[in-house]
PDB file of N, CA and C in Angstrom:
ATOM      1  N   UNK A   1     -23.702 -23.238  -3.462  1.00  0.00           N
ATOM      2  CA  UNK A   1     -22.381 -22.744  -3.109  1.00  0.00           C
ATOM      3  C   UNK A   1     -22.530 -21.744  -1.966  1.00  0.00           C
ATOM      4  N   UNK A   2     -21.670 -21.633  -1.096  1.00  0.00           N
ATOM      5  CA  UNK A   2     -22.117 -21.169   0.228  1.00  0.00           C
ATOM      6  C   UNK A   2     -20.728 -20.094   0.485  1.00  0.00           C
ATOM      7  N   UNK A   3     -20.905 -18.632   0.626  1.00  0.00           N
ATOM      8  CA  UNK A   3     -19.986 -17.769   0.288  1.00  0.00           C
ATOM      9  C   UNK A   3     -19.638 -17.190   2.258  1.00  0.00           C
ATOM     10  N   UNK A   4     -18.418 -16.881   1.749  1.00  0.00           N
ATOM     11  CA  UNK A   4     -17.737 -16.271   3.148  1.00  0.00           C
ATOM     12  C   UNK A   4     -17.974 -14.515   3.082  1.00  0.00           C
ATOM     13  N   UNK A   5     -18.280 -14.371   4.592  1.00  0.00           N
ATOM     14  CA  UNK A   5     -18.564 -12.492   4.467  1.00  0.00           C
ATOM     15  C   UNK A   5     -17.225 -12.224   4.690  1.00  0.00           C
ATOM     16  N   UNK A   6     -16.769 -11.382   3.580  1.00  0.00           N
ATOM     17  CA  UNK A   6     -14.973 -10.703   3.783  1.00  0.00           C
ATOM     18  C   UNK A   6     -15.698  -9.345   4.743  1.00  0.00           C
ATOM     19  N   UNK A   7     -16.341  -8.720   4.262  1.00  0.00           N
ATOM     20  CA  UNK A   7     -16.937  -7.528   4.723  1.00  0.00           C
ATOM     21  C   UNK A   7     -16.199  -6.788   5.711  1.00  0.00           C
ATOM     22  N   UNK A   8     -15.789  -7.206   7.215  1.00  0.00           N
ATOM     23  CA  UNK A   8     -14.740  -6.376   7.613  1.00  0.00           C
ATOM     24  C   UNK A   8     -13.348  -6.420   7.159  1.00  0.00           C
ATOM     25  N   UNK A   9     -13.037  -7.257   7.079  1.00  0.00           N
ATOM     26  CA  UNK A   9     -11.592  -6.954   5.581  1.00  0.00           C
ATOM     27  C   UNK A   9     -11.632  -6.049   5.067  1.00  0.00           C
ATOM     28  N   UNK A  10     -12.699  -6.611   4.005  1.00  0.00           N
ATOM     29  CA  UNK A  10     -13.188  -5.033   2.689  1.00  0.00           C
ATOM     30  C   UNK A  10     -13.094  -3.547   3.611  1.00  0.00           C
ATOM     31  N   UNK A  11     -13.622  -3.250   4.445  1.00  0.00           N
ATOM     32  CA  UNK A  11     -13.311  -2.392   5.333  1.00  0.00           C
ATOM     33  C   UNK A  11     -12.726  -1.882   5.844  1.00  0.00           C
ATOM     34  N   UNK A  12     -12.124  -2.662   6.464  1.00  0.00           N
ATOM     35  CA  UNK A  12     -10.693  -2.392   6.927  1.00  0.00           C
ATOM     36  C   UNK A  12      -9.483  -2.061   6.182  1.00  0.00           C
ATOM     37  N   UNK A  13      -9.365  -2.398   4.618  1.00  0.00           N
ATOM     38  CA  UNK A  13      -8.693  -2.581   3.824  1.00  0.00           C
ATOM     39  C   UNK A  13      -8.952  -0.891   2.731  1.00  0.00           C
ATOM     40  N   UNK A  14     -10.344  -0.596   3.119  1.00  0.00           N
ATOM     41  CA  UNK A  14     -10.748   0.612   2.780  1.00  0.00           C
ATOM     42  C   UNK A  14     -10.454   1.721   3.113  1.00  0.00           C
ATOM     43  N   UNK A  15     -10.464   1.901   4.654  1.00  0.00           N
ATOM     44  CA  UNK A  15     -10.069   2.528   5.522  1.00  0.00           C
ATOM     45  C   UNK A  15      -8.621   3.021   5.531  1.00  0.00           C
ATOM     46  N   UNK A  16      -7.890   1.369   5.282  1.00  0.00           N
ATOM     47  CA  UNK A  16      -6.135   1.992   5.199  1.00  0.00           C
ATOM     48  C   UNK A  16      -5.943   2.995   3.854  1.00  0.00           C
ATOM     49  N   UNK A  17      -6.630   2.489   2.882  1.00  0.00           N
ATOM     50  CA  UNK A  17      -6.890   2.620   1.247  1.00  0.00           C
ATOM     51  C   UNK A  17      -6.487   4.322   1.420  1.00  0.00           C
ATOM     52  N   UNK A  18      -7.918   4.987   2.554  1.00  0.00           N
ATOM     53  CA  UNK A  18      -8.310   5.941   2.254  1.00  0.00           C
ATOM     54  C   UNK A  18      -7.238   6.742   2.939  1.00  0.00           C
ATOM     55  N   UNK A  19      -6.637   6.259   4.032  1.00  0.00           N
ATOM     56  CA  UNK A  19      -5.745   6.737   5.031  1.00  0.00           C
ATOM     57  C   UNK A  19      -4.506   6.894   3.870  1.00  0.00           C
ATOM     58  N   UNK A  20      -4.254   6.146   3.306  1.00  0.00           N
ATOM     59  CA  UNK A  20      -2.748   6.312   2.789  1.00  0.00           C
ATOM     60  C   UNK A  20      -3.446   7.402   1.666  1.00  0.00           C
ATOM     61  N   UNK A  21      -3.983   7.375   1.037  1.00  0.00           N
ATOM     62  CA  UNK A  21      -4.686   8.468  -0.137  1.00  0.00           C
ATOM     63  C   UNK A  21      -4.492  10.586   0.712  1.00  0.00           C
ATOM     64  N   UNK A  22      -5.008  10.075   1.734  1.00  0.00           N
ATOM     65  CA  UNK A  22      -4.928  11.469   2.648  1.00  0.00           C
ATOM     66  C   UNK A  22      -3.126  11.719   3.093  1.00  0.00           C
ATOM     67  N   UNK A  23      -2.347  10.797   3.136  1.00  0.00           N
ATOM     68  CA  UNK A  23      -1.533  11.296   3.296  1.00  0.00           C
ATOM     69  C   UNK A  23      -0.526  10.853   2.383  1.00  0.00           C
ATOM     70  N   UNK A  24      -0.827  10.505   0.794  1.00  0.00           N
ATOM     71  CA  UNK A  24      -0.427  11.182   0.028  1.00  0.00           C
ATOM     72  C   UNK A  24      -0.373  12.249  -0.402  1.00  0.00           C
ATOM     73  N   UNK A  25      -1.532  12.938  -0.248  1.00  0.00           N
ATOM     74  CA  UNK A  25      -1.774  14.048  -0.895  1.00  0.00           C
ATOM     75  C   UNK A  25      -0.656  15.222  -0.135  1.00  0.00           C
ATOM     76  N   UNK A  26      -0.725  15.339   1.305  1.00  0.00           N
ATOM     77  CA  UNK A  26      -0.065  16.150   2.508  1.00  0.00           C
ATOM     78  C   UNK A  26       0.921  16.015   1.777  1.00  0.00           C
ATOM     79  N   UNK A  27       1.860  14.357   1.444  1.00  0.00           N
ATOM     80  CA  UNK A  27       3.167  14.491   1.389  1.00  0.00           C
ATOM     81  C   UNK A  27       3.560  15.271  -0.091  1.00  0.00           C
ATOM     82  N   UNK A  28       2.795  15.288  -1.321  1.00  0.00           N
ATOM     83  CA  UNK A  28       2.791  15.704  -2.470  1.00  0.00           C
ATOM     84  C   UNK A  28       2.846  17.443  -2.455  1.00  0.00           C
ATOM     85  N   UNK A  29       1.683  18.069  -1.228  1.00  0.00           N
ATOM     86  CA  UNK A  29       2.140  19.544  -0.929  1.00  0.00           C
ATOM     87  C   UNK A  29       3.334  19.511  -0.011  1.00  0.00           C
ATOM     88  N   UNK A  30       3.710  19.267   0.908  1.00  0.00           N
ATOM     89  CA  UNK A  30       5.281  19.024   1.483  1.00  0.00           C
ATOM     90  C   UNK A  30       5.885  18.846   0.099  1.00  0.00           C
ATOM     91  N   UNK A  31       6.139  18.463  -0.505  1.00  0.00           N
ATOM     92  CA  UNK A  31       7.212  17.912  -1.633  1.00  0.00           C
ATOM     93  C   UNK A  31       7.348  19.393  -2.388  1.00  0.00           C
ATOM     94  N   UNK A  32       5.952  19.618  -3.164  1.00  0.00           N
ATOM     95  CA  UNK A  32       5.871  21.450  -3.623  1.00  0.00           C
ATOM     96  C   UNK A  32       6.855  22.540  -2.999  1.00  0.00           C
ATOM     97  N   UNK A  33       5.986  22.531  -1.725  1.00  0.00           N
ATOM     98  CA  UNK A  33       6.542  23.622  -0.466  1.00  0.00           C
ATOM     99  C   UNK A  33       8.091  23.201  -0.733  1.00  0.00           C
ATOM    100  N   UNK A  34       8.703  22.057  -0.610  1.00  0.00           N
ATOM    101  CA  UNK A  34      10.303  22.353  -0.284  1.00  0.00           C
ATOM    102  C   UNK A  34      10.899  22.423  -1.553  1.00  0.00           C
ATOM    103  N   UNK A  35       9.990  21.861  -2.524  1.00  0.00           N
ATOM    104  CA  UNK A  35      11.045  22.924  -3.957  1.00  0.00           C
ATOM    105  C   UNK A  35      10.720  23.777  -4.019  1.00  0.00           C
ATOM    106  N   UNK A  36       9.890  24.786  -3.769  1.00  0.00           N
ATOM    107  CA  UNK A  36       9.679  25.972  -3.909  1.00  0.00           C
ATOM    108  C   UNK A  36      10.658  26.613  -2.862  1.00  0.00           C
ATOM    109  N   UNK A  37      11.310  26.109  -2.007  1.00  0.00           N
ATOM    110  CA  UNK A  37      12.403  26.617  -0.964  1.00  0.00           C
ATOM    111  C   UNK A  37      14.242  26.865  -1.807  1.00  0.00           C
ATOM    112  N   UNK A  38      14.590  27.998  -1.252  1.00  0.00           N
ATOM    113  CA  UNK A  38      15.923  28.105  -1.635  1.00  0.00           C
ATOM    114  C   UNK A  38      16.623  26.646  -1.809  1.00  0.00           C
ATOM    115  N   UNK A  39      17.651  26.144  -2.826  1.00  0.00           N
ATOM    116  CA  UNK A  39      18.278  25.401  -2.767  1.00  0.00           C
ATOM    117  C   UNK A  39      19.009  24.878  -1.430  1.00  0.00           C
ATOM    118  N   UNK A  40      19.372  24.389  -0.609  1.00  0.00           N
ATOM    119  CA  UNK A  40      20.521  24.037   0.272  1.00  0.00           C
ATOM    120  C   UNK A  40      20.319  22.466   0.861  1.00  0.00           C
ATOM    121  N   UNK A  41      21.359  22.232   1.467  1.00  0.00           N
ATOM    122  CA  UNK A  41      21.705  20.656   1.481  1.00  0.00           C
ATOM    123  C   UNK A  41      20.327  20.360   2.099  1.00  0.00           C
ATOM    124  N   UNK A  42      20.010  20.821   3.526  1.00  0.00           N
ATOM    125  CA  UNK A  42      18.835  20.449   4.553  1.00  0.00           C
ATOM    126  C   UNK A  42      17.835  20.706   3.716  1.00  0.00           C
ATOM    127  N   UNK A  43      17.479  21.112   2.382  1.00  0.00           N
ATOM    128  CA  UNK A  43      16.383  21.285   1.931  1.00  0.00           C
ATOM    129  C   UNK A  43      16.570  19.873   0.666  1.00  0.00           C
ATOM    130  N   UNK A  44      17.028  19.535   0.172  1.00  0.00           N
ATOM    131  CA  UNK A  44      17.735  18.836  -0.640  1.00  0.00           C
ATOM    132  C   UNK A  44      17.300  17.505   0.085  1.00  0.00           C
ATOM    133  N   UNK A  45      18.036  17.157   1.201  1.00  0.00           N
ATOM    134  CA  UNK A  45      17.521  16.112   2.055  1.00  0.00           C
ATOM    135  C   UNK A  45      16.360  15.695   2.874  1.00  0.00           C
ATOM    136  N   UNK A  46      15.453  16.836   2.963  1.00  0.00           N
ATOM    137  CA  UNK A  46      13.999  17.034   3.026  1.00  0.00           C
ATOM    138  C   UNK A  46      13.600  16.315   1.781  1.00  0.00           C
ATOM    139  N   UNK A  47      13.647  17.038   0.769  1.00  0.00           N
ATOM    140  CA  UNK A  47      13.079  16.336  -0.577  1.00  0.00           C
ATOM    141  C   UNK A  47      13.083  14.726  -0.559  1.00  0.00           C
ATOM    142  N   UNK A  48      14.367  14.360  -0.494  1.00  0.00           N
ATOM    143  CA  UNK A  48      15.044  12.587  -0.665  1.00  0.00           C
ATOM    144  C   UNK A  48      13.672  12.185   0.444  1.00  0.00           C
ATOM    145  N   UNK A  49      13.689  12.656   1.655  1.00  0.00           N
ATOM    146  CA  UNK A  49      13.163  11.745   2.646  1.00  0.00           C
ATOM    147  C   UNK A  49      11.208  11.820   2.197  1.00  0.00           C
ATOM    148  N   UNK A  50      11.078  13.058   1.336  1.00  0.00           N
ATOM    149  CA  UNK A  50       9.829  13.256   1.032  1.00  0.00           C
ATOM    150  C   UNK A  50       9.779  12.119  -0.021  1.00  0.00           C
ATOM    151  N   UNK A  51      10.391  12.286  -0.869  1.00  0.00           N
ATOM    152  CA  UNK A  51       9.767  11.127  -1.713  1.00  0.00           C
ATOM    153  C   UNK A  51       9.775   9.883  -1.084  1.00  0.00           C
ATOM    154  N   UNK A  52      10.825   9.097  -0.593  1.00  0.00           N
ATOM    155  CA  UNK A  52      11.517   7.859  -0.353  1.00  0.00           C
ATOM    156  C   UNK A  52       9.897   8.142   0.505  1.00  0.00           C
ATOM    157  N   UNK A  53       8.913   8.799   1.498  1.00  0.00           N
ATOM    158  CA  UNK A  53       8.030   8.560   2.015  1.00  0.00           C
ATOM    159  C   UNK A  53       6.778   8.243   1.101  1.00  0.00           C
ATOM    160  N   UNK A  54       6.589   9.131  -0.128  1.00  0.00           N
ATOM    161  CA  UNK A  54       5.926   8.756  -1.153  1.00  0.00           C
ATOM    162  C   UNK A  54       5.909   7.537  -1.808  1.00  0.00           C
ATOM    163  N   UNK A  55       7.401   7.108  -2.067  1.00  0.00           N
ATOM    164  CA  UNK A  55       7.615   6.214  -2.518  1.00  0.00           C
ATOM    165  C   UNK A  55       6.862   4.854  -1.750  1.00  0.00           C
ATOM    166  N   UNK A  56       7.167   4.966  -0.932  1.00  0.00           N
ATOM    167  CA  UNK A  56       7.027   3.852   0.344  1.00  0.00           C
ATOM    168  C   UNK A  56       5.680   3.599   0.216  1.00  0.00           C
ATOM    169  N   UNK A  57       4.885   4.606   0.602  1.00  0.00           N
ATOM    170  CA  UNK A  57       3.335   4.949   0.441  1.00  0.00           C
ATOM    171  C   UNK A  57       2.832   4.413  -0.548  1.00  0.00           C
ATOM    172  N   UNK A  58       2.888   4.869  -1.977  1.00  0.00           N
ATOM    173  CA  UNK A  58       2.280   4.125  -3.059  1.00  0.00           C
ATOM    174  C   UNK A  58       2.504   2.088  -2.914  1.00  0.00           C
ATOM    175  N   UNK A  59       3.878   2.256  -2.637  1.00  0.00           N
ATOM    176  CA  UNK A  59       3.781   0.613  -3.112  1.00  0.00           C
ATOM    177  C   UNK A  59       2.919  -0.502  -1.653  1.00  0.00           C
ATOM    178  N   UNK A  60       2.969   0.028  -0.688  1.00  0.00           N
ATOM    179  CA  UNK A  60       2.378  -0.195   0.179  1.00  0.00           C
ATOM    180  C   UNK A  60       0.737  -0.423  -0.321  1.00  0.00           C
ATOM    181  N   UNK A  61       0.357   0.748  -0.844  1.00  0.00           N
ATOM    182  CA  UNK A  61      -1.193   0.687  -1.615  1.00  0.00           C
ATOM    183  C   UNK A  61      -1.134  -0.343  -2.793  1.00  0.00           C
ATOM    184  N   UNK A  62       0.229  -0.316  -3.456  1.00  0.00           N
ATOM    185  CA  UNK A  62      -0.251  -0.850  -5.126  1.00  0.00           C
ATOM    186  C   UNK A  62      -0.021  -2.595  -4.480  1.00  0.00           C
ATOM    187  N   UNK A  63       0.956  -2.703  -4.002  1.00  0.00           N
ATOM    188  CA  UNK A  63       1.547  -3.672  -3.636  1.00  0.00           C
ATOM    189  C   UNK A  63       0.977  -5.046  -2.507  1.00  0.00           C
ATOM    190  N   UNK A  64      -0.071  -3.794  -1.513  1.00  0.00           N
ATOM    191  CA  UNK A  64      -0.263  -4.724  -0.867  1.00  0.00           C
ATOM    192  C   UNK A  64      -1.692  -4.525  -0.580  1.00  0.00           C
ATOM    193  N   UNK A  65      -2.145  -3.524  -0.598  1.00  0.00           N
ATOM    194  CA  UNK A  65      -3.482  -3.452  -0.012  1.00  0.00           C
ATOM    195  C   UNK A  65      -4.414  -3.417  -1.018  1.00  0.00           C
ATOM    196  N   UNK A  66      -4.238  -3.253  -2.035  1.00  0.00           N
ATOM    197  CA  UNK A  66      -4.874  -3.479  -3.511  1.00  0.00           C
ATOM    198  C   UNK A  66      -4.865  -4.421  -3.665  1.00  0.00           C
ATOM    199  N   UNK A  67      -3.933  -5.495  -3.806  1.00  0.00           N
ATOM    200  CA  UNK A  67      -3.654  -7.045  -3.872  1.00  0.00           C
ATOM    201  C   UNK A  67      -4.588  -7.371  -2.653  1.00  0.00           C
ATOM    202  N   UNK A  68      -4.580  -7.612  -1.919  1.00  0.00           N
ATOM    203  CA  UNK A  68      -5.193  -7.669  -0.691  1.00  0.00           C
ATOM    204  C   UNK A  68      -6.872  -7.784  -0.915  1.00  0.00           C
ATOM    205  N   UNK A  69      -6.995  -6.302  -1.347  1.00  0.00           N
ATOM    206  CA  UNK A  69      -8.714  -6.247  -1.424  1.00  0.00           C
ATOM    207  C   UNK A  69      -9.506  -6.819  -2.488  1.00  0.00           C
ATOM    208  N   UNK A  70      -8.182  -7.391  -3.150  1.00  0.00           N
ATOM    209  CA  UNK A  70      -8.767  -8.422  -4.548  1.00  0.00           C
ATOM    210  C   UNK A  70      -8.978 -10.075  -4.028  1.00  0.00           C
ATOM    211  N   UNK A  71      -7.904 -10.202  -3.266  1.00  0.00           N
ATOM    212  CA  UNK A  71      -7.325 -11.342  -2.558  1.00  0.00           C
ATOM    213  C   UNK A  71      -9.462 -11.704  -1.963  1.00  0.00           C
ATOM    214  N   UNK A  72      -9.474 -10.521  -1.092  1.00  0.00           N
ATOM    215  CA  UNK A  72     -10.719 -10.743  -0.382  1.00  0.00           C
ATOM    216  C   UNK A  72     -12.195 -10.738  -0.816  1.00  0.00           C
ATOM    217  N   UNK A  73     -12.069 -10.081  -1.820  1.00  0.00           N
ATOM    218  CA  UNK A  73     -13.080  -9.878  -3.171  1.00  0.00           C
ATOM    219  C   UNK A  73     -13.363 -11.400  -3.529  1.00  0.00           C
ATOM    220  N   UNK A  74     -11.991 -11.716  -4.520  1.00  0.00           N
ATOM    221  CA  UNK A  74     -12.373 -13.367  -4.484  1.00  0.00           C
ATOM    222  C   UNK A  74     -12.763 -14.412  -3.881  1.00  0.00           C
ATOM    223  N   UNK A  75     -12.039 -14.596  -2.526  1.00  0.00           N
ATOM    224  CA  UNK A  75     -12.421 -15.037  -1.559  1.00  0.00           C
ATOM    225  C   UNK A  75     -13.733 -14.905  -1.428  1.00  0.00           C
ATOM    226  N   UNK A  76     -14.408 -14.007  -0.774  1.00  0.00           N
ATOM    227  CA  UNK A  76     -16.023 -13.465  -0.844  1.00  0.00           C
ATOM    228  C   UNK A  76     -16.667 -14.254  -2.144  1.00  0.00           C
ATOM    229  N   UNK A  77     -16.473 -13.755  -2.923  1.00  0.00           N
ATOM    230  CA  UNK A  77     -16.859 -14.593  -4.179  1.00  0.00           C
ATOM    231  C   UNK A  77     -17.195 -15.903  -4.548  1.00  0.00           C
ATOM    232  N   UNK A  78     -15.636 -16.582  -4.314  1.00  0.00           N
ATOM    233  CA  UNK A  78     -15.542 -18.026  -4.820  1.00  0.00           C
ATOM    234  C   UNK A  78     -14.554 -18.922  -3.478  1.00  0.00           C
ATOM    235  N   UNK A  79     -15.217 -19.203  -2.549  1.00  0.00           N
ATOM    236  CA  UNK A  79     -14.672 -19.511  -1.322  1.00  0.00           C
ATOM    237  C   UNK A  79     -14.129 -20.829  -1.656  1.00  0.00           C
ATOM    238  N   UNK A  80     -14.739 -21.608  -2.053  1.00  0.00           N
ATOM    239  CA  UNK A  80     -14.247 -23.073  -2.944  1.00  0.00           C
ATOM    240  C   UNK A  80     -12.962 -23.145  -3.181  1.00  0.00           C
ATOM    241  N   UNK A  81     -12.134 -22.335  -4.193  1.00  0.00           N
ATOM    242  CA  UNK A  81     -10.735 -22.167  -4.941  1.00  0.00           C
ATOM    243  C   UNK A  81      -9.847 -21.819  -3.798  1.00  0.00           C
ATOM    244  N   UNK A  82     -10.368 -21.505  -2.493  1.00  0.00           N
ATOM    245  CA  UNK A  82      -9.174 -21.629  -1.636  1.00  0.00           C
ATOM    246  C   UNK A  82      -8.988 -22.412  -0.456  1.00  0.00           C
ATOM    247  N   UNK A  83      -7.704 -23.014  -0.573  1.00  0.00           N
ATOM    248  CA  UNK A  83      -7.772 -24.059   0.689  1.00  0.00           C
ATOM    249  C   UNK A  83      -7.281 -23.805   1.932  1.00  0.00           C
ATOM    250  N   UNK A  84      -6.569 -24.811   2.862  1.00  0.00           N
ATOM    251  CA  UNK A  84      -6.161 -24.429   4.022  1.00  0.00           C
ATOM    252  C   UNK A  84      -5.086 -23.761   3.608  1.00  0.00           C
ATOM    253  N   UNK A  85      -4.542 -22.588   4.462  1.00  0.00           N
ATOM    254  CA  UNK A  85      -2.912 -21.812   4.064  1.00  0.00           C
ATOM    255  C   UNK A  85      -3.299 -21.004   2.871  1.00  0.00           C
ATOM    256  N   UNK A  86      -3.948 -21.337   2.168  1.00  0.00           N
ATOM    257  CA  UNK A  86      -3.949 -20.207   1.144  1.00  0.00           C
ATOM    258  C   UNK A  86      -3.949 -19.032   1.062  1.00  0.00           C
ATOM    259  N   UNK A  87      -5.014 -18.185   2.061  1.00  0.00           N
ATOM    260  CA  UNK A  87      -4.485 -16.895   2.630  1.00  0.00           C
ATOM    261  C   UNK A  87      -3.192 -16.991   3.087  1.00  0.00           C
ATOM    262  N   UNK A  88      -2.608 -17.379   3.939  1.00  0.00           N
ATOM    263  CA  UNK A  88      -1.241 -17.006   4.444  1.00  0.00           C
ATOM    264  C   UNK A  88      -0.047 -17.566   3.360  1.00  0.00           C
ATOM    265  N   UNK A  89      -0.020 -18.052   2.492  1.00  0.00           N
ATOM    266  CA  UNK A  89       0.860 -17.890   1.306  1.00  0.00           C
ATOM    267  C   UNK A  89       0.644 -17.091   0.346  1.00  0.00           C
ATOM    268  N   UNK A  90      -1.003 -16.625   0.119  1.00  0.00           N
ATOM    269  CA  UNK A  90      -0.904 -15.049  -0.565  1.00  0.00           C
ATOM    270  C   UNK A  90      -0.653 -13.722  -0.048  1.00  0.00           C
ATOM    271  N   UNK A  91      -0.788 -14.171   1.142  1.00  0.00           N
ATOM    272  CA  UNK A  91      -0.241 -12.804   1.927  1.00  0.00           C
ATOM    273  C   UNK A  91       1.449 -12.953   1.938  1.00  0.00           C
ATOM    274  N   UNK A  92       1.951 -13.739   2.003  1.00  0.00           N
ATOM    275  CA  UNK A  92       2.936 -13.949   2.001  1.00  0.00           C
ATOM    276  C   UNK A  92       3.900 -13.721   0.810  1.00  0.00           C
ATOM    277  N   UNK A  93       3.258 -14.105  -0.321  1.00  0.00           N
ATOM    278  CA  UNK A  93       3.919 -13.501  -1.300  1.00  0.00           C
ATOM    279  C   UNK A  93       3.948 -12.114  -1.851  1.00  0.00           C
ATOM    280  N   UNK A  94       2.272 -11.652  -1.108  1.00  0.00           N
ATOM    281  CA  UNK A  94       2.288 -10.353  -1.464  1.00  0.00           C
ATOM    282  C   UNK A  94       3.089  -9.517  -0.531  1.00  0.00           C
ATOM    283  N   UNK A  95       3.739  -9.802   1.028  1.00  0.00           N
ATOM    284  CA  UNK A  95       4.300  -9.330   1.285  1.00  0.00           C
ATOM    285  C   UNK A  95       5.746  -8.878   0.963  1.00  0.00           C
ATOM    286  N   UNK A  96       6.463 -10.565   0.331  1.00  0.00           N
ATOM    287  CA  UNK A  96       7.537 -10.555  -0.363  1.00  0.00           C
ATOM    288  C   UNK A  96       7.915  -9.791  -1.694  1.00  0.00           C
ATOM    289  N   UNK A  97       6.414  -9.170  -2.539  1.00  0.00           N
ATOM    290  CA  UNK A  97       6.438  -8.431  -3.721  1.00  0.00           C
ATOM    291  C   UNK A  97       6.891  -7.009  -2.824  1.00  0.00           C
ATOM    292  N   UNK A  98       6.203  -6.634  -2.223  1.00  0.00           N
ATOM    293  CA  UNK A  98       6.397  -5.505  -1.230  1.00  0.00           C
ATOM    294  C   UNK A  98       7.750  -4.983  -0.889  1.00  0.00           C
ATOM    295  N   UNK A  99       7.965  -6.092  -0.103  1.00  0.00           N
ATOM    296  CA  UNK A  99       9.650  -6.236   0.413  1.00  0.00           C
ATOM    297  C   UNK A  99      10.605  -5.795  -0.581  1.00  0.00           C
ATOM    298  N   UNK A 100      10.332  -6.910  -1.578  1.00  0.00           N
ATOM    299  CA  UNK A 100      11.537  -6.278  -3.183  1.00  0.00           C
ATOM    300  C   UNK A 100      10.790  -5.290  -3.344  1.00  0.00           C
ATOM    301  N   UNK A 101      10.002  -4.902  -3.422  1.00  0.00           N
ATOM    302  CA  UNK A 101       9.767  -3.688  -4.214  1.00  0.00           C
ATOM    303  C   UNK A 101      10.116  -2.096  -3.437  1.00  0.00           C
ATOM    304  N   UNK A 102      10.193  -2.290  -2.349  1.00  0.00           N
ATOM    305  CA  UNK A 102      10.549  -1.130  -1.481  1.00  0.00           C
ATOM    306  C   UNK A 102      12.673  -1.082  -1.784  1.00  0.00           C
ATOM    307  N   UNK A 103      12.970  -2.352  -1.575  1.00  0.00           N
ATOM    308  CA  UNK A 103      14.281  -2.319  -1.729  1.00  0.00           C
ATOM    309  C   UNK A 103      14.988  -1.755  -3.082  1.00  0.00           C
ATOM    310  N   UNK A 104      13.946  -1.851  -4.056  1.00  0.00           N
ATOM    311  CA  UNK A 104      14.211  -1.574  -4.874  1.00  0.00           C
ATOM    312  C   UNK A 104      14.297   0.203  -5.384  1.00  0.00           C
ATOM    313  N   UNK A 105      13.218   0.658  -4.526  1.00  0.00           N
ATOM    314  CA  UNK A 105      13.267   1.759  -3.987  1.00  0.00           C
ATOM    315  C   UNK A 105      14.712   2.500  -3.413  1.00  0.00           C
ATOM    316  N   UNK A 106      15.228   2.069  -2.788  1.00  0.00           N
ATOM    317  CA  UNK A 106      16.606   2.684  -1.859  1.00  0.00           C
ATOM    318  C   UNK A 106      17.980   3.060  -2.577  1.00  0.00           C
TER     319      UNK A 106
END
């Protein structure tokens, strides 16, 4: 059985991994900092846009790039079980999980 190198995928897929992880964290102290701020509307609407950015952030990771680095894992693995298009209809659906799932968000 003769296996495919995902290896820059895995990488690349790491990289975003780690990128969105770093700026979760920023947006989680932003989020602190503005409740710890006097009540008022502009602070209020800071908050909404802080999460709705959090929000966004996680499912982006859970949704797509997690799916993703499994997607390529297997692949790497067991190159056999996938045919022509098969990447681009799992990306595809994982994009469409994404899609609802952000909307679902709003």
């Amino acid at each position: 059985m003769s296996s495919i190198s995902t290896e820059p995928q895995t990488i690349a897929i790491g990289v975003a991994r780690a990128s969105i992880e770093v700026a979760l964290v920023a947006l989680f102290d932003k989020l602190k900092e503005l409740e710890s701020l006097a009540p008022s509307e502009e602070t209020s609407t800071k908050i909404d846009i802080t999460k709705l950015r959090l929000d966004t952030l996680v499912k982006v990771e859970n949704h797509l790039l997690a799916a993703l680095q499994d997607l390529y894992s297997d692949l790497g693995k067991n190159p056999t079980n996938f045919g022509p298009g098969a990447l681009t209809a799992a990306t595809d659906e994982r994009d469409g999980q994404l899609v609802a799932s952000l909307m679902q968000g709003l």
